[in-house]
Protein backbone atom coordinates (compact mmCIF):
# COMPACT_ATOMS: atom_id res chain seq x y z
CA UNK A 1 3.74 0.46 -21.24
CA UNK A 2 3.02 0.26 -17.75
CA UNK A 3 4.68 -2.30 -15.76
CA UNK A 4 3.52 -3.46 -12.70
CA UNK A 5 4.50 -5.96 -9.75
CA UNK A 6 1.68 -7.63 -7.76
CA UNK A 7 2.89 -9.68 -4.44
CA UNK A 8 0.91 -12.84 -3.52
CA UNK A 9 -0.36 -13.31 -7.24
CA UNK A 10 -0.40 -17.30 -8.12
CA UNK A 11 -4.51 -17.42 -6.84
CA UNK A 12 -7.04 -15.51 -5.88
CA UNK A 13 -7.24 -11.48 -5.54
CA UNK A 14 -3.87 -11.30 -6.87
CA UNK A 15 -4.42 -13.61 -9.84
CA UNK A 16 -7.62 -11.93 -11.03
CA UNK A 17 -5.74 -8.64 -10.61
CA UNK A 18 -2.42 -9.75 -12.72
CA UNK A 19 -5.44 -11.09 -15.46
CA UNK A 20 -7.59 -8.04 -15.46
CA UNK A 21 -4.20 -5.76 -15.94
CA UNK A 22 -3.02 -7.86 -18.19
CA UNK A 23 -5.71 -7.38 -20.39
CA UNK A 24 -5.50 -3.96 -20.21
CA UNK A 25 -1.94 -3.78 -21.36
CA UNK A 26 -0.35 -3.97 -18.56
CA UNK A 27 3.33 -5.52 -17.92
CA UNK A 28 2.68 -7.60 -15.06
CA UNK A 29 5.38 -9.16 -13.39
CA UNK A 30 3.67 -11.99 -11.16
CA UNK A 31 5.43 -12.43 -7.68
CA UNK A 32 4.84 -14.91 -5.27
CA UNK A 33 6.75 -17.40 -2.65
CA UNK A 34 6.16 -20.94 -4.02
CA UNK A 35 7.90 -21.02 -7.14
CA UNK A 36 6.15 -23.95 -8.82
CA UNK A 37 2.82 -22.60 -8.26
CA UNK A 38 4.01 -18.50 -9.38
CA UNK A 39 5.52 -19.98 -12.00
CA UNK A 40 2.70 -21.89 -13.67
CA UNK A 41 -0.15 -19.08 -12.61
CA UNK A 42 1.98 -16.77 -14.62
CA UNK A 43 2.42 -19.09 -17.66
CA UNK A 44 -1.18 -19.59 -17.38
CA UNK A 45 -1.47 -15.78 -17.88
CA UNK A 46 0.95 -14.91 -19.86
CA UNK A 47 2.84 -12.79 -16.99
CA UNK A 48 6.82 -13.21 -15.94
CA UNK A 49 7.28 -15.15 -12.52
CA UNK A 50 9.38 -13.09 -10.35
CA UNK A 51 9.62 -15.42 -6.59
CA UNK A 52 9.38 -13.30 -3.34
CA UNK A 53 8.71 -13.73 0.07
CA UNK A 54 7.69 -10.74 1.37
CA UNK A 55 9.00 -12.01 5.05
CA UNK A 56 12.25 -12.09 3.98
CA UNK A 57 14.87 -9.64 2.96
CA UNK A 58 16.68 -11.91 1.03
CA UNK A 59 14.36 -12.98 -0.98
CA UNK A 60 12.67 -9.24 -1.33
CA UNK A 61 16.15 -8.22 -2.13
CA UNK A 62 16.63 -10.64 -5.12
CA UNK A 63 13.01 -10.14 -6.55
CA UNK A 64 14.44 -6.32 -6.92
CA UNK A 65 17.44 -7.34 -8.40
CA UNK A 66 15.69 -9.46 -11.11
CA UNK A 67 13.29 -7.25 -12.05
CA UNK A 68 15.92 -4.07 -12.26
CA UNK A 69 18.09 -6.27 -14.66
CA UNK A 70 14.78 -7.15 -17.21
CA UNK A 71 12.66 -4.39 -16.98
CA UNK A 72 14.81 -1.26 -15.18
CA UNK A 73 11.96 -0.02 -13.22
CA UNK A 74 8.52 -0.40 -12.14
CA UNK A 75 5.29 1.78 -12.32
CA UNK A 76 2.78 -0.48 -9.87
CA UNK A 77 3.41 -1.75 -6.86
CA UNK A 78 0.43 -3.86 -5.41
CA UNK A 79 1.29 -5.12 -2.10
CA UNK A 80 -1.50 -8.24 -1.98
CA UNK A 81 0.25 -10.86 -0.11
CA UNK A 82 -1.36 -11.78 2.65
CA UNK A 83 -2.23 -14.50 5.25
CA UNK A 84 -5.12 -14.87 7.58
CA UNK A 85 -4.21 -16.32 10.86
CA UNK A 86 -6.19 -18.46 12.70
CA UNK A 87 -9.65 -17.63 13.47
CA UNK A 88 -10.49 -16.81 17.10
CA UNK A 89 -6.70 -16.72 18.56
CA UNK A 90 -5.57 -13.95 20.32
CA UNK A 91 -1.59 -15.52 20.63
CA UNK A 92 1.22 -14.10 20.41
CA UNK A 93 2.40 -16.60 17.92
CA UNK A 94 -0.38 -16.50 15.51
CA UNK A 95 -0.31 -12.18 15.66
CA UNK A 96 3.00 -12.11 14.81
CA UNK A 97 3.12 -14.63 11.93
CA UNK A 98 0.48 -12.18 10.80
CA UNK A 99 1.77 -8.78 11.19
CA UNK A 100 5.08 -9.84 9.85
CA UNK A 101 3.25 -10.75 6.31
CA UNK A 102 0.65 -7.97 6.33
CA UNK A 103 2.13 -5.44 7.61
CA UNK A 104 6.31 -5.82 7.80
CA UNK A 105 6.07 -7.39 4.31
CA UNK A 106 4.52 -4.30 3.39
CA UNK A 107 7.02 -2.39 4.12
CA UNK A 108 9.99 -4.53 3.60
CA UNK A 109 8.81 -4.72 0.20
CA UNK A 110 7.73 -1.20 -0.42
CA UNK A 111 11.14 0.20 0.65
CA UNK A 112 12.97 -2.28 -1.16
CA UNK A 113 11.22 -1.15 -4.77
CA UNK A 114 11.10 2.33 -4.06
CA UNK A 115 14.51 2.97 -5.93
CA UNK A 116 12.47 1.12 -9.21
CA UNK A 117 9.36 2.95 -8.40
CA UNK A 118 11.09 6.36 -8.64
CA UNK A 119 12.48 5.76 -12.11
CA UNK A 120 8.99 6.12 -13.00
CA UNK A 121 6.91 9.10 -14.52
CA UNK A 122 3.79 8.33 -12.04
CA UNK A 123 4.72 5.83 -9.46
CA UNK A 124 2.19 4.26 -7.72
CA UNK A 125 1.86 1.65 -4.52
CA UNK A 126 -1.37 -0.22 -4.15
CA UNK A 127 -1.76 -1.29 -0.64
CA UNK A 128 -4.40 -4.76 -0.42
CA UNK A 129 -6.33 -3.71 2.66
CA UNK A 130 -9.65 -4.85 4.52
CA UNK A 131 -13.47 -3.35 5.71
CA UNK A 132 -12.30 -5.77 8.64
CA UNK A 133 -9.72 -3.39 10.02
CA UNK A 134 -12.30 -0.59 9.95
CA UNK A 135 -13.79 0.23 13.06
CA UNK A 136 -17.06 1.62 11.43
CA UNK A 137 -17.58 -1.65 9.67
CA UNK A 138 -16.30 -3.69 12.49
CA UNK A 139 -18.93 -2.13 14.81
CA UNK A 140 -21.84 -1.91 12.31
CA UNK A 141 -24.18 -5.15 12.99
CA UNK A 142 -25.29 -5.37 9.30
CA UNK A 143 -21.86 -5.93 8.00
CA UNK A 144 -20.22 -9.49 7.65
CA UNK A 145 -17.40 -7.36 9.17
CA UNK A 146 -18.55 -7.31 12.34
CA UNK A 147 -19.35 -11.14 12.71
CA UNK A 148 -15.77 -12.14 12.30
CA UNK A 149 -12.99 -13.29 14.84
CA UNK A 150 -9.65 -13.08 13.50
CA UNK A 151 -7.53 -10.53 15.97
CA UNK A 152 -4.54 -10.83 14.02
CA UNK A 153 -6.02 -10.20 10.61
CA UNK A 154 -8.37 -7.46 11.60
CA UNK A 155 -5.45 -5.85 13.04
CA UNK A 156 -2.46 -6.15 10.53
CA UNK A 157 -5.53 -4.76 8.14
CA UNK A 158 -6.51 -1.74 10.77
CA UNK A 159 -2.47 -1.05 10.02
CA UNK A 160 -1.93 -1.41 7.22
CA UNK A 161 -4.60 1.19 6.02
CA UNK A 162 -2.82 3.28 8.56
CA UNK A 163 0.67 2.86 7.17
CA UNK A 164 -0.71 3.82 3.66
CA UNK A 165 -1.74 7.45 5.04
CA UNK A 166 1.36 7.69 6.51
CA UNK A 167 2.88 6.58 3.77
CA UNK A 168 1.34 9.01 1.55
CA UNK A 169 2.94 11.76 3.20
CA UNK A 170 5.92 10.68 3.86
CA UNK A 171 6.30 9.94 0.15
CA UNK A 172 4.73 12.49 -1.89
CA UNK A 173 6.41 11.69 -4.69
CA UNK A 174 4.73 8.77 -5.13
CA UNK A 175 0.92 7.70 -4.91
CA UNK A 176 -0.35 5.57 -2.52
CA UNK A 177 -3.67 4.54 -1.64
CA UNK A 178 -5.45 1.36 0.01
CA UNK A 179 -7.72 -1.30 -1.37
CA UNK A 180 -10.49 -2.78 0.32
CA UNK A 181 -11.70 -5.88 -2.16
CA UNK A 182 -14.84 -6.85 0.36
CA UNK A 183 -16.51 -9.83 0.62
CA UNK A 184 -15.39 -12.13 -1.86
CA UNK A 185 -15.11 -15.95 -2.58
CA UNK A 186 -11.62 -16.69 -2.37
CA UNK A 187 -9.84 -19.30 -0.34
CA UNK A 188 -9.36 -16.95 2.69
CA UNK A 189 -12.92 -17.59 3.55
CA UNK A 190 -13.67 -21.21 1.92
CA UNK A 191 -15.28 -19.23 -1.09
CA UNK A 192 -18.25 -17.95 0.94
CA UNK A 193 -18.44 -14.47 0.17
CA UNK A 194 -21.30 -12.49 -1.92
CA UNK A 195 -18.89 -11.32 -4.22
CA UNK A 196 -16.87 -12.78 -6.82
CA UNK A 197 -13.28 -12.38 -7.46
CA UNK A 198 -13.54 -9.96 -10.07
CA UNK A 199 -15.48 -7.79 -8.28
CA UNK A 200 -13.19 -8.11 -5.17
CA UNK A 201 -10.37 -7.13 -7.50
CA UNK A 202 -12.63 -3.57 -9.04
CA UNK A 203 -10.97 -1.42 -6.42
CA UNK A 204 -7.86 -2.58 -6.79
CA UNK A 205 -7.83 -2.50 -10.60
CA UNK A 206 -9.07 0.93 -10.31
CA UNK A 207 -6.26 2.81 -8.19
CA UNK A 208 -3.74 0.97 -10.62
CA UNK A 209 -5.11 1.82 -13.75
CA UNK A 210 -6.26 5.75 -12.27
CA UNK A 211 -3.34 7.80 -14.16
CA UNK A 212 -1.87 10.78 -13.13
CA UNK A 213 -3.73 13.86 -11.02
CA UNK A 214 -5.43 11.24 -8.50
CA UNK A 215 -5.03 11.74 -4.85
CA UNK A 216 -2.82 9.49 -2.03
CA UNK A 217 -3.49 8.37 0.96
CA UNK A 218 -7.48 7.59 0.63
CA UNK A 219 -8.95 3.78 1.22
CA UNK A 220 -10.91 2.75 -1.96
CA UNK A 221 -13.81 0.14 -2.46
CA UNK A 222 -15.59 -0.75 -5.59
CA UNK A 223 -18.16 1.91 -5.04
CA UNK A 224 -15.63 5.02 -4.10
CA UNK A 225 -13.98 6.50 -1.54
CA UNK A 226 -14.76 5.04 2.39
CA UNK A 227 -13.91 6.44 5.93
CA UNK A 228 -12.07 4.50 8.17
């Protein structure tokens, strides 16, 4: 059975992913910072509340230790924690707060599991991305993309897509591809998006589900394979 660990999973993209794997037959192991909330989202689904904060290495470094003495290893990791930031600034304050979830969380978490993730037979990392941090969609006037304002976001997102093709071969051993949910009603955008949250979640559901023989590195949508 394959078990998997989603980051950031007690609402939105993250829940609807730990509910659609879950019903595939999926392990999911439901992470997230505020323990009351993880912990009745994953009674709700019928997942196991593992806390993490993905800012902290304390906290990553416990959620690793917990999982390695239940389940011994992992076969998913979806990095979907994420924040924001505050629309329009360009501060110092508000890009950091940002890149240190989106991006450093990444990675603190990624490098911290990798031991699990190799005890594996097809490892895989899911990496929650954004059409925001593309410059094609981020120049293209017909694309919600381009009418946003969030410098920090765009840019942790324009990295973190980045960091997963670097990733990839750095790491061939394991797969690891980026997500891009679109533009979906969740409570990042006051629920104004086109699409709902299953359909934000298709991509996401589809690189962790993929099996074996499937490339790394690429950035996924619903609808396939998209450039940067």
């Amino acid at each position: 059975m394959t078990i998997t660990f989603i980051t950031g999973a007690n609402k939105g993209l993250g829940y609807e992913t730990a509910r659609r794997l879950l019903e595939s037959g999926h392990t999911v192991l439901l992470g997230a910072r505020d323990a009351v909330r993880g912990a009745a989202a994953a009674e709700q689904l019928g997942a196991r509340f593992v806390r993490i904060d993905v800012t902290d290495d304390a906290s990553v470094a416990a959620a690793v230790a917990d999982v390695e003495q239940h389940e011994g290893h992992i076969d998913v990791l979806i990095n979907n924690a994420g924040i924001p930031g505050t629309y329009g600034s360009t501060s110092v304050a508000d890009m950091r707060e940002v890149l240190e979830v989106n991006v450093v969380g990444v990675v603190r978490t990624t490098e911290a599991f990798l031991p699990l993730l190799r005890r594996s037979a097809d490892p895989v990392v899911v990496n929650v991305s954004s059409g925001m941090g593309s410059l094609a969609a981020t120049h293209d006037p017909s694309r919600p993309e381009s009418k946003a304002v969030f410098p920090a976001y765009t840019s942790s997102k324009a990295a973190l897509t980045m960091l997963t093709t670097q990733y990839a071969k750095a790491l061939p051993d394991i797969r690891i591809n980026a997500a891009d949910p679109g533009y979906t009603a969740t409570d990042f955008n006051g629920n104004s998006g086109p699409q709902t949250v299953t359909e934000g979640t298709d991509a996401i559901v589809a690189l962790a589900t993929e099996g074996p023989g499937h490339g790394s590195g690429r950035f996924v949508e619903r609808h396939g394979e998209i450039a940067f």
